[in-house]
N, C-alpha and C. Protein backbone atom coordinates (compact mmCIF):
# COMPACT_ATOMS: atom_id res chain seq x y z
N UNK A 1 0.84 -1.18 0.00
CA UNK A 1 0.00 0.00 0.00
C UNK A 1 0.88 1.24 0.00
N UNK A 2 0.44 2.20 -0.75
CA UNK A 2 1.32 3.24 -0.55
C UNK A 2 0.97 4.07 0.18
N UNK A 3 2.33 5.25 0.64
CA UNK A 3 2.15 5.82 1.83
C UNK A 3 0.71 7.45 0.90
N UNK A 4 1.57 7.66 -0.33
CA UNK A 4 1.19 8.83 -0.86
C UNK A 4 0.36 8.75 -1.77
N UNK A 5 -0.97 9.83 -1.78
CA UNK A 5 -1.71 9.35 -3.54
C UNK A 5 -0.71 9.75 -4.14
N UNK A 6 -1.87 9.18 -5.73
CA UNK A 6 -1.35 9.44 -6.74
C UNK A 6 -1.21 11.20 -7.39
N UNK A 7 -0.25 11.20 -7.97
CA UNK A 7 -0.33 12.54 -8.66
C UNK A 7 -1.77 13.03 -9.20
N UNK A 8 -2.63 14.21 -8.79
CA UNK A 8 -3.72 14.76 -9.93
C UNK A 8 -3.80 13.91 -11.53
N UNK A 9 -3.04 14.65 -11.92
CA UNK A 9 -2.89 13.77 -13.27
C UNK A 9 -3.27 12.34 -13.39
N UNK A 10 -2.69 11.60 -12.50
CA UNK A 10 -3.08 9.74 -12.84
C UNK A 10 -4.28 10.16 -11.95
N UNK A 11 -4.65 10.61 -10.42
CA UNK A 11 -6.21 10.26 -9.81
C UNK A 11 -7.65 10.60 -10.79
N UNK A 12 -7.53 11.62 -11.54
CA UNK A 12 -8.17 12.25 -12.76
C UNK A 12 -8.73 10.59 -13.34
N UNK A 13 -8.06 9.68 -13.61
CA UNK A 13 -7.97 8.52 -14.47
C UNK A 13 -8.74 7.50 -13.78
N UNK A 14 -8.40 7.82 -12.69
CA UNK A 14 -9.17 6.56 -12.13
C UNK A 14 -10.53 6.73 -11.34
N UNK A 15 -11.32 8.08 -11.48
CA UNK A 15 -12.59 8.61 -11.33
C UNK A 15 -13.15 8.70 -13.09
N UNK A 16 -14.46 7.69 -12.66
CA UNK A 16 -15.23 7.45 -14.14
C UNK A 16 -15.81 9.15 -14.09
N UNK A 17 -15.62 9.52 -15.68
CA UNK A 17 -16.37 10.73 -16.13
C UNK A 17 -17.74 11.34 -16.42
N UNK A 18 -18.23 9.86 -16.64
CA UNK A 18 -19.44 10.07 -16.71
C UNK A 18 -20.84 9.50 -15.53
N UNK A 19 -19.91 9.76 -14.35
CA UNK A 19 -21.33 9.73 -13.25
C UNK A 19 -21.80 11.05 -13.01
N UNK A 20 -23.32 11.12 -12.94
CA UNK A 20 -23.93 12.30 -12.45
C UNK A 20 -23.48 12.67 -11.31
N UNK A 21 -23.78 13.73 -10.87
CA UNK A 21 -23.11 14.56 -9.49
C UNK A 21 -24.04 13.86 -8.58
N UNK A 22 -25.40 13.21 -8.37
CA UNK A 22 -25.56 12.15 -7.52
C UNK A 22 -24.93 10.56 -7.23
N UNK A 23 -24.38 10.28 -8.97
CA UNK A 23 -23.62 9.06 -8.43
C UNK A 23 -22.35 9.60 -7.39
N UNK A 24 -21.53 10.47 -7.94
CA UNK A 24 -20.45 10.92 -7.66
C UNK A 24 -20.51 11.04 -5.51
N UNK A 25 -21.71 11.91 -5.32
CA UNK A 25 -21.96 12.04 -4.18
C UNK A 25 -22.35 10.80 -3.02
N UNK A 26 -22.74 9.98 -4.32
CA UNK A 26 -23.08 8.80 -3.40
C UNK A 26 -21.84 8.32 -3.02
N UNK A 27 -20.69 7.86 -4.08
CA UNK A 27 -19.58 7.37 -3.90
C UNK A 27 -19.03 7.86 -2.83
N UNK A 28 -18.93 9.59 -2.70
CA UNK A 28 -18.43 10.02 -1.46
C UNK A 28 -18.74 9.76 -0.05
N UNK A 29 -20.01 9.64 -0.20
CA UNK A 29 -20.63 9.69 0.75
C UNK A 29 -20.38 8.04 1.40
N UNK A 30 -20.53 6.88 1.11
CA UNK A 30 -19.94 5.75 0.91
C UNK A 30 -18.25 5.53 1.59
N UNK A 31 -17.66 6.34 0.50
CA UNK A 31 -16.15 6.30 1.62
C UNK A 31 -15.74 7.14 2.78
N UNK A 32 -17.20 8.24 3.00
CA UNK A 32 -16.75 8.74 4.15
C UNK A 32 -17.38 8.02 5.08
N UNK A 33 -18.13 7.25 5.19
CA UNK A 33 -18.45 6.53 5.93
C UNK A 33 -17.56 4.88 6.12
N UNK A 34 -17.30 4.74 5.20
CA UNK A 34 -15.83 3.56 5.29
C UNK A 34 -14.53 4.62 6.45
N UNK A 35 -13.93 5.59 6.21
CA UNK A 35 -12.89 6.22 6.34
C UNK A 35 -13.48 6.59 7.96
N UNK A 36 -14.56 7.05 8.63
CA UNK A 36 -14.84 7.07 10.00
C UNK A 36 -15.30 5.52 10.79
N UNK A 37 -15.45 4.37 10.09
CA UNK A 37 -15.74 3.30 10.03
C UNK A 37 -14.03 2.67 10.78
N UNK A 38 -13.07 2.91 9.93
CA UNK A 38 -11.80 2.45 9.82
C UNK A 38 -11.47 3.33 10.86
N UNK A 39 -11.46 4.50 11.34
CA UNK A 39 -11.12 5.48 12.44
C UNK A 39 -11.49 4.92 13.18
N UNK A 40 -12.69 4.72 13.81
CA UNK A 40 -12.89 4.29 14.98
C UNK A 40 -12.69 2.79 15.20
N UNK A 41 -12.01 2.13 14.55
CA UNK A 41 -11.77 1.08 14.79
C UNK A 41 -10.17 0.95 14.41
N UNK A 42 -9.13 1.45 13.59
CA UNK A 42 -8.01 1.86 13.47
C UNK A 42 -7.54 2.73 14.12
N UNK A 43 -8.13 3.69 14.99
CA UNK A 43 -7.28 5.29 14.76
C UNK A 43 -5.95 5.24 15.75
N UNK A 44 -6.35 4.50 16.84
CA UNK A 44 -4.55 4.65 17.32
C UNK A 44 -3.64 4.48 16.42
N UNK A 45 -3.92 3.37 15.48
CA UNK A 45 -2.98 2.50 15.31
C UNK A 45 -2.51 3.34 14.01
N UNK A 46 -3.85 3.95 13.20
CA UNK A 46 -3.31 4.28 11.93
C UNK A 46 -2.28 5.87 12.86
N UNK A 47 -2.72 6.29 13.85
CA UNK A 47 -2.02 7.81 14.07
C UNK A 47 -0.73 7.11 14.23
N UNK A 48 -0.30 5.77 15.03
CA UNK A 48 1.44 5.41 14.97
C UNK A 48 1.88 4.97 13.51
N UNK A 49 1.18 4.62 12.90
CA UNK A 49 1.91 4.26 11.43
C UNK A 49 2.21 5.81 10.79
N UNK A 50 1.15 6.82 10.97
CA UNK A 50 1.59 8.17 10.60
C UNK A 50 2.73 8.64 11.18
N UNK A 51 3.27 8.38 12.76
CA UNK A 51 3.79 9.22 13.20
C UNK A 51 5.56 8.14 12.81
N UNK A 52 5.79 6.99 12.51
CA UNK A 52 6.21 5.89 11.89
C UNK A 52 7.00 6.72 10.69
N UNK A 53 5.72 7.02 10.05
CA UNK A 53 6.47 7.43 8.29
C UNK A 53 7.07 8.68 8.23
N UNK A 54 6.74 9.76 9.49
CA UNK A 54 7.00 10.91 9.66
C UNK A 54 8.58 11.00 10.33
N UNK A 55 8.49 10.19 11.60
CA UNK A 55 9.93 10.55 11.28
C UNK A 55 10.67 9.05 11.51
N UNK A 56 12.06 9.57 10.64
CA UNK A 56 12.84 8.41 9.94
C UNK A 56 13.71 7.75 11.36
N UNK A 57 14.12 6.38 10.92
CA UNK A 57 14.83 5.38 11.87
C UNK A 57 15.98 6.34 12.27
N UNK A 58 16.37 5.79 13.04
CA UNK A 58 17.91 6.21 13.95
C UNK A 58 18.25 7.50 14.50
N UNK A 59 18.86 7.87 14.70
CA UNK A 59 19.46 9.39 15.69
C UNK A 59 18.70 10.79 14.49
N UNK A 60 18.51 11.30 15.26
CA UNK A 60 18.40 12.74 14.65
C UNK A 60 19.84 13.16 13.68
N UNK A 61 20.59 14.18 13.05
CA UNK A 61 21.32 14.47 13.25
C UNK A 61 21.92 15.37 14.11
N UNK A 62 23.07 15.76 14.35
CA UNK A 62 23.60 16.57 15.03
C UNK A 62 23.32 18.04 14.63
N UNK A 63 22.86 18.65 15.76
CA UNK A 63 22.52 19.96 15.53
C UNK A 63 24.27 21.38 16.15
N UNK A 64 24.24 21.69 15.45
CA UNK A 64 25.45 22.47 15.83
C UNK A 64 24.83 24.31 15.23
N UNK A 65 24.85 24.75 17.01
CA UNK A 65 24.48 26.19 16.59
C UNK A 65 25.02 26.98 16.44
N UNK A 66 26.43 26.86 16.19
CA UNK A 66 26.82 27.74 15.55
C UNK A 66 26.69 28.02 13.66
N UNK A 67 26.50 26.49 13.16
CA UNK A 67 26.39 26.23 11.66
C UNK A 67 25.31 27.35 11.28
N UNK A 68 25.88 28.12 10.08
CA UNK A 68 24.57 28.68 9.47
C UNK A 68 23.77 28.01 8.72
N UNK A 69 23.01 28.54 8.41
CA UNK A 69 21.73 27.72 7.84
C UNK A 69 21.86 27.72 6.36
């Protein structure tokens, strides 16, 4: 699974063009109810996989204040 969507360009592709603005709404309406569905039954777990991808394995680096920026 990937961490990031897809670029505009490819998501464009994979939404059919020709649903009415009620199919369209239904669809939404559908995964927002999947996506608070998965929250309340994921959400710790998905907030540590977020906080996981956010920051990277091992030591920070070394901060030295005198270095300019």
């Amino acid at each position: 699974m990937s961490a990031h969507p897809p670029p505009p360009s490819q998501t464009a592709s994979l939404i059919p063009l020709h649903w009415t603005p009620e199919q369209a709404l239904a669809v939404f309406e559908c995964l927002q109810a999947l996506r608070h569905a998965l929250w309340d039954t994921y959400g710790p777990q998905v907030q540590q996989a977020w906080r996981e991808q956010l920051v990277p394995d091992g030591q920070p680096p070394q901060f030295d204040p005198d270095e300019p920026f």
